[in-house]
PDB file of N, CA and C in Angstrom:
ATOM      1  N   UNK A   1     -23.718 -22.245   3.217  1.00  0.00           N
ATOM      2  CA  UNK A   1     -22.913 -21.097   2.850  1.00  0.00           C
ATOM      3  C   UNK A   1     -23.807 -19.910   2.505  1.00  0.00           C
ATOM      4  N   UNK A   2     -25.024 -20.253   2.214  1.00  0.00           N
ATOM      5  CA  UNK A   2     -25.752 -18.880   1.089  1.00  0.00           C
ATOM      6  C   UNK A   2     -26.117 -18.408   2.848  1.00  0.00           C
ATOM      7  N   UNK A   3     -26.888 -19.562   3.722  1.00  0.00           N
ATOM      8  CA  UNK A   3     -26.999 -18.568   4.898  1.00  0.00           C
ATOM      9  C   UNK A   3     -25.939 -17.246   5.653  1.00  0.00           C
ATOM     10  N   UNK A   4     -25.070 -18.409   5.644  1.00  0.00           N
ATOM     11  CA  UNK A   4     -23.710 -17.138   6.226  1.00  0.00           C
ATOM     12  C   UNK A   4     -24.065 -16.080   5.660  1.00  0.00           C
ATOM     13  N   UNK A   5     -23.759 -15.526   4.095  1.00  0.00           N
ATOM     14  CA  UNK A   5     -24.141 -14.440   2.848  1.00  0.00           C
ATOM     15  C   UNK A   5     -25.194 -13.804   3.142  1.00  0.00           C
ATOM     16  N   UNK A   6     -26.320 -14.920   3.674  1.00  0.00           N
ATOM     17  CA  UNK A   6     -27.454 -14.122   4.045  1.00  0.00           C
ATOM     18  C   UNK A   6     -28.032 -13.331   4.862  1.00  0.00           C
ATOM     19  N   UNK A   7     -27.416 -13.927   6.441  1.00  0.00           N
ATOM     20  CA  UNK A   7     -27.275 -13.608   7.867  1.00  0.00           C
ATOM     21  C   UNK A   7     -28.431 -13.284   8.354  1.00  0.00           C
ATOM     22  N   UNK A   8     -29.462 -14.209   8.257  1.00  0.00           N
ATOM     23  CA  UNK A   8     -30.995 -14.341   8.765  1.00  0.00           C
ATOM     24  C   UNK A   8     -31.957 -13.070   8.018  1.00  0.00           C
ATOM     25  N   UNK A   9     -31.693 -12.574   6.889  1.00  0.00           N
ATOM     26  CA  UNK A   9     -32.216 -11.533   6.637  1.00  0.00           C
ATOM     27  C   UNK A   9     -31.710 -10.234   6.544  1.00  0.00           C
ATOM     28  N   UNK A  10     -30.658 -10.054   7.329  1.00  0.00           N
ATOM     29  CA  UNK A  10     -29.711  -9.174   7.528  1.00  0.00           C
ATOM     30  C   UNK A  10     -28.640  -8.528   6.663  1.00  0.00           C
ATOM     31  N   UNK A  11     -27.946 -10.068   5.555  1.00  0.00           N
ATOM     32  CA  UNK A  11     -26.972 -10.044   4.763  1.00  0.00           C
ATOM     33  C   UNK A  11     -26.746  -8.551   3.944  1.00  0.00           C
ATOM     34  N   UNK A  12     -28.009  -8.218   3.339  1.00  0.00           N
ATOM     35  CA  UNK A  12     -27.463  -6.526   2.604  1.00  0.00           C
ATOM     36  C   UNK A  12     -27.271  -5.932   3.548  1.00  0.00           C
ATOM     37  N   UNK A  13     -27.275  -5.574   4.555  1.00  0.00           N
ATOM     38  CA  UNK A  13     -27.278  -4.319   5.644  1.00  0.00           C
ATOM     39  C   UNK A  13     -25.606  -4.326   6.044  1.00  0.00           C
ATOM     40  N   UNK A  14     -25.293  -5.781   6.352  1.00  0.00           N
ATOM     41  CA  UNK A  14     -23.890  -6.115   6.930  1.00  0.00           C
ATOM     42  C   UNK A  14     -22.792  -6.217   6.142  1.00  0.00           C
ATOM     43  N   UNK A  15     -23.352  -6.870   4.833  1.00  0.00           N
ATOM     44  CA  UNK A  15     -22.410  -6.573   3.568  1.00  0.00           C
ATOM     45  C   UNK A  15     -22.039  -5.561   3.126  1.00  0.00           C
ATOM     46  N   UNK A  16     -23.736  -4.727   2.733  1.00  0.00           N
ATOM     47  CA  UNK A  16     -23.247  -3.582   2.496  1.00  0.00           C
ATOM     48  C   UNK A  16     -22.437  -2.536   3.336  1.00  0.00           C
ATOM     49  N   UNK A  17     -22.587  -2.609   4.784  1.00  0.00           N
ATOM     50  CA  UNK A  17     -21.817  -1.570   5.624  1.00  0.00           C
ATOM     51  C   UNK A  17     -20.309  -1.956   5.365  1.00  0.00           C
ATOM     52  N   UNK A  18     -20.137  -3.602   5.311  1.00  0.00           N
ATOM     53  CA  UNK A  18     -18.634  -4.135   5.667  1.00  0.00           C
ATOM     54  C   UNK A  18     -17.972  -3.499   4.066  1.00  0.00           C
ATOM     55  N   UNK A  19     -18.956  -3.270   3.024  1.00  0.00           N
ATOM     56  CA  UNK A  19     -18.491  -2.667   1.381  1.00  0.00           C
ATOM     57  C   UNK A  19     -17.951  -0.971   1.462  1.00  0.00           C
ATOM     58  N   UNK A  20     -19.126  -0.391   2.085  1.00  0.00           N
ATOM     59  CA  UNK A  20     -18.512   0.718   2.166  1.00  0.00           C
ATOM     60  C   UNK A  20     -17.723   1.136   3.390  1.00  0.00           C
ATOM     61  N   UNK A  21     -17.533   0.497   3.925  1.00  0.00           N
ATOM     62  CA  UNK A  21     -16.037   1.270   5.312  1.00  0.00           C
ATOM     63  C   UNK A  21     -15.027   0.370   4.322  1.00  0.00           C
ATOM     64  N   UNK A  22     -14.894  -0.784   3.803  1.00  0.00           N
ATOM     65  CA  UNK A  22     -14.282  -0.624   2.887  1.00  0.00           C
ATOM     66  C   UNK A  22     -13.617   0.327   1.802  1.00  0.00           C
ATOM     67  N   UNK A  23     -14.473   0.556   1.281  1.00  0.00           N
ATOM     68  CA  UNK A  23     -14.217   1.425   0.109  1.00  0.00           C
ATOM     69  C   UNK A  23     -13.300   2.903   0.479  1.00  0.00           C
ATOM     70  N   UNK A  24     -13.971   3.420   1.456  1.00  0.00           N
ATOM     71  CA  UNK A  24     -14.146   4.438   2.826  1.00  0.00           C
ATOM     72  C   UNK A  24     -12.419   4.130   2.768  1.00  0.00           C
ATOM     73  N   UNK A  25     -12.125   2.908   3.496  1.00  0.00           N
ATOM     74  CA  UNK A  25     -10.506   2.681   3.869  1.00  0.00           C
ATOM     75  C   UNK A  25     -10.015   2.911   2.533  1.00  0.00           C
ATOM     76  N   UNK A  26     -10.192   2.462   1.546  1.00  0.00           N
ATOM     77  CA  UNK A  26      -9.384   2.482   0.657  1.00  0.00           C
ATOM     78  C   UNK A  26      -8.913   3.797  -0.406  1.00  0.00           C
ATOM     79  N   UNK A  27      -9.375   4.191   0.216  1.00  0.00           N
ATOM     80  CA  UNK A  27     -10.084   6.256  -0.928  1.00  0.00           C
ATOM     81  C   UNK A  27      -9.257   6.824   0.679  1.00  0.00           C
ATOM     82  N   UNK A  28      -9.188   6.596   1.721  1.00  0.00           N
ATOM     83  CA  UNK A  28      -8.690   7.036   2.681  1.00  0.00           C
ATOM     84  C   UNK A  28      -6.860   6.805   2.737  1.00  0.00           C
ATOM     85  N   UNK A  29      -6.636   5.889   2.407  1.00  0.00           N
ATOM     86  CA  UNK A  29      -4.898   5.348   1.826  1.00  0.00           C
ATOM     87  C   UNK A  29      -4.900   6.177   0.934  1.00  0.00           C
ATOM     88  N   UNK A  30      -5.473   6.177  -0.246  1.00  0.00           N
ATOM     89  CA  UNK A  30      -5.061   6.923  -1.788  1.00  0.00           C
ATOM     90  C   UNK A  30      -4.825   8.365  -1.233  1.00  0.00           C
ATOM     91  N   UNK A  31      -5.884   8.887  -0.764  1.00  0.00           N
ATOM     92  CA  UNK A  31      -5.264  10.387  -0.067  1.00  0.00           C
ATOM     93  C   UNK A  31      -4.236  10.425   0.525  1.00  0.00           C
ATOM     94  N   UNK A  32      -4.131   9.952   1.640  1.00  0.00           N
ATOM     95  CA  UNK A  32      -2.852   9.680   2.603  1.00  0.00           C
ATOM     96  C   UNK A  32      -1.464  10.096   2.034  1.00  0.00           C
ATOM     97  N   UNK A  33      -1.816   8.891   0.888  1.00  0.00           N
ATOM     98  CA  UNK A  33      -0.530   8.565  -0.323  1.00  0.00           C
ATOM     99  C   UNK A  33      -0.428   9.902  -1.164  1.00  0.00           C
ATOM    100  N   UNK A  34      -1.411  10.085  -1.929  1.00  0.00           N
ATOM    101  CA  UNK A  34      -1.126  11.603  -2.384  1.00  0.00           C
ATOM    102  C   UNK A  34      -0.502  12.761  -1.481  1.00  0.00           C
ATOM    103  N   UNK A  35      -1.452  12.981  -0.732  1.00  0.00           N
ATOM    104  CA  UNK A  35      -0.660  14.275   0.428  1.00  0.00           C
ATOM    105  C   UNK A  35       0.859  14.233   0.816  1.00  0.00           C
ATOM    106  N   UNK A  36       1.314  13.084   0.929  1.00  0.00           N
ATOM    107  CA  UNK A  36       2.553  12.847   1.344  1.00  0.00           C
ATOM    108  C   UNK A  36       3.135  13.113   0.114  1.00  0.00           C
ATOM    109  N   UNK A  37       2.809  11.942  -0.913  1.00  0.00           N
ATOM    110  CA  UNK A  37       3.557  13.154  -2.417  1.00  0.00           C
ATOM    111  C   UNK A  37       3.740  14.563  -2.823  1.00  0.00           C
ATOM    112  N   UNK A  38       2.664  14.983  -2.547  1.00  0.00           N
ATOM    113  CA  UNK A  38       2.502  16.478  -2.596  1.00  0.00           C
ATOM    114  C   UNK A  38       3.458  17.441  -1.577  1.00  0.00           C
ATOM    115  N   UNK A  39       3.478  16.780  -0.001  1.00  0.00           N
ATOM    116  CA  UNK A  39       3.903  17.345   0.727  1.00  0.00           C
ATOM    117  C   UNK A  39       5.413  17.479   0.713  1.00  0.00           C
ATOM    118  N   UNK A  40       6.169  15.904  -0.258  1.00  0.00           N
ATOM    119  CA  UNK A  40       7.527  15.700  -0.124  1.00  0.00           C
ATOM    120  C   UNK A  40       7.843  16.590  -1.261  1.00  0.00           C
ATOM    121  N   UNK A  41       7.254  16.601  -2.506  1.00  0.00           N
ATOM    122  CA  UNK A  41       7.100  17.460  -3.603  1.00  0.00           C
ATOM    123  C   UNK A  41       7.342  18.906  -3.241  1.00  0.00           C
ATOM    124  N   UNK A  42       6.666  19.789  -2.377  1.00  0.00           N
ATOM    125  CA  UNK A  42       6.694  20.985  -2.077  1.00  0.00           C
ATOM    126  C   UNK A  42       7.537  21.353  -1.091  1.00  0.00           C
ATOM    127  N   UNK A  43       8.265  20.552  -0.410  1.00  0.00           N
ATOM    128  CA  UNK A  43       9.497  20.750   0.429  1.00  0.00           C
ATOM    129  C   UNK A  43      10.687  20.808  -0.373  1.00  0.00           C
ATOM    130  N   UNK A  44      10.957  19.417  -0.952  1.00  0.00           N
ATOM    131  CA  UNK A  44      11.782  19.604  -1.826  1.00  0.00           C
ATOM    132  C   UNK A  44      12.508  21.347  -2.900  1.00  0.00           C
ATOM    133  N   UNK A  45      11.065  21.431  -3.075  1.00  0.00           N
ATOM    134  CA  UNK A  45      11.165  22.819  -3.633  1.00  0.00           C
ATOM    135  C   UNK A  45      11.740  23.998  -3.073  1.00  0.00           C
ATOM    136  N   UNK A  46      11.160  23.989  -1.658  1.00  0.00           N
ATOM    137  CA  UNK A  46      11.522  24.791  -0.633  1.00  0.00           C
ATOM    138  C   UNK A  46      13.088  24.507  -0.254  1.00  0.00           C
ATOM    139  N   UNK A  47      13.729  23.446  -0.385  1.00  0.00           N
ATOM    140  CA  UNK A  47      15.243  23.679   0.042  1.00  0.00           C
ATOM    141  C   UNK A  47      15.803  23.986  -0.766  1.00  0.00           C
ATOM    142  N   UNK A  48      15.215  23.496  -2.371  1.00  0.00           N
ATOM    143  CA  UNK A  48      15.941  24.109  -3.758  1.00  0.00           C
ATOM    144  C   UNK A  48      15.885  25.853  -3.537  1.00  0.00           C
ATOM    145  N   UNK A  49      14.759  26.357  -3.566  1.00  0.00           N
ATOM    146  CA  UNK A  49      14.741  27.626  -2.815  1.00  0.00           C
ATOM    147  C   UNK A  49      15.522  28.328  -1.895  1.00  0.00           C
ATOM    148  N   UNK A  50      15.874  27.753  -0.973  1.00  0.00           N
ATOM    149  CA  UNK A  50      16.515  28.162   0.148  1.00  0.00           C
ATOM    150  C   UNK A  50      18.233  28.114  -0.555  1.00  0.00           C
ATOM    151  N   UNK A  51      18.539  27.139  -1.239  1.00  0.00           N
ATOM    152  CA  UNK A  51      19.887  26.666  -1.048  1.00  0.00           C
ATOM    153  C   UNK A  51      20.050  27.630  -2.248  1.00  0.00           C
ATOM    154  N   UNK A  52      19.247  28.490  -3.192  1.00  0.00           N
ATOM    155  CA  UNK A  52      19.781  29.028  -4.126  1.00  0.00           C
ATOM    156  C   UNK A  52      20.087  30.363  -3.526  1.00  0.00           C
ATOM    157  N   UNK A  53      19.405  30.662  -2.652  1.00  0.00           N
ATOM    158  CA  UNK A  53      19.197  32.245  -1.636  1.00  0.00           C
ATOM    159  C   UNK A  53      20.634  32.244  -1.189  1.00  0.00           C
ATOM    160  N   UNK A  54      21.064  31.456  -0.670  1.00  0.00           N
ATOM    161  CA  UNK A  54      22.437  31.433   0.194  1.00  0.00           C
ATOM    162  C   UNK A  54      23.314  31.905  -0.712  1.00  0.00           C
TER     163      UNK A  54
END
């Protein structure tokens, strides 16, 4: 098992890349998720806006 972990010498290089595109994906969702809050947030506003104009 420690070989697998290790990968002939290799193990930090592959771990570490497979850690950060990780991380990378995950900070990449959290934005995603925010913007869309933000975006449904500021529409919303905009029809409250609109519908008071009429």
């Amino acid at each position: 098992m420690a070989e697998f972990f290790a990968m002939g010498g290799h193990g930090f290089y592959v771990w570490g890349s497979f850690g950060v595109a990780a991380v990378f994906m995950i900070i990449e969702a959290v934005l995603v998720v925010r913007q869309k809050r933000t975006l449904v947030q500021r529409l919303g506003r905009m029809v409250r806006m609109n519908s008071e104009v009429e």
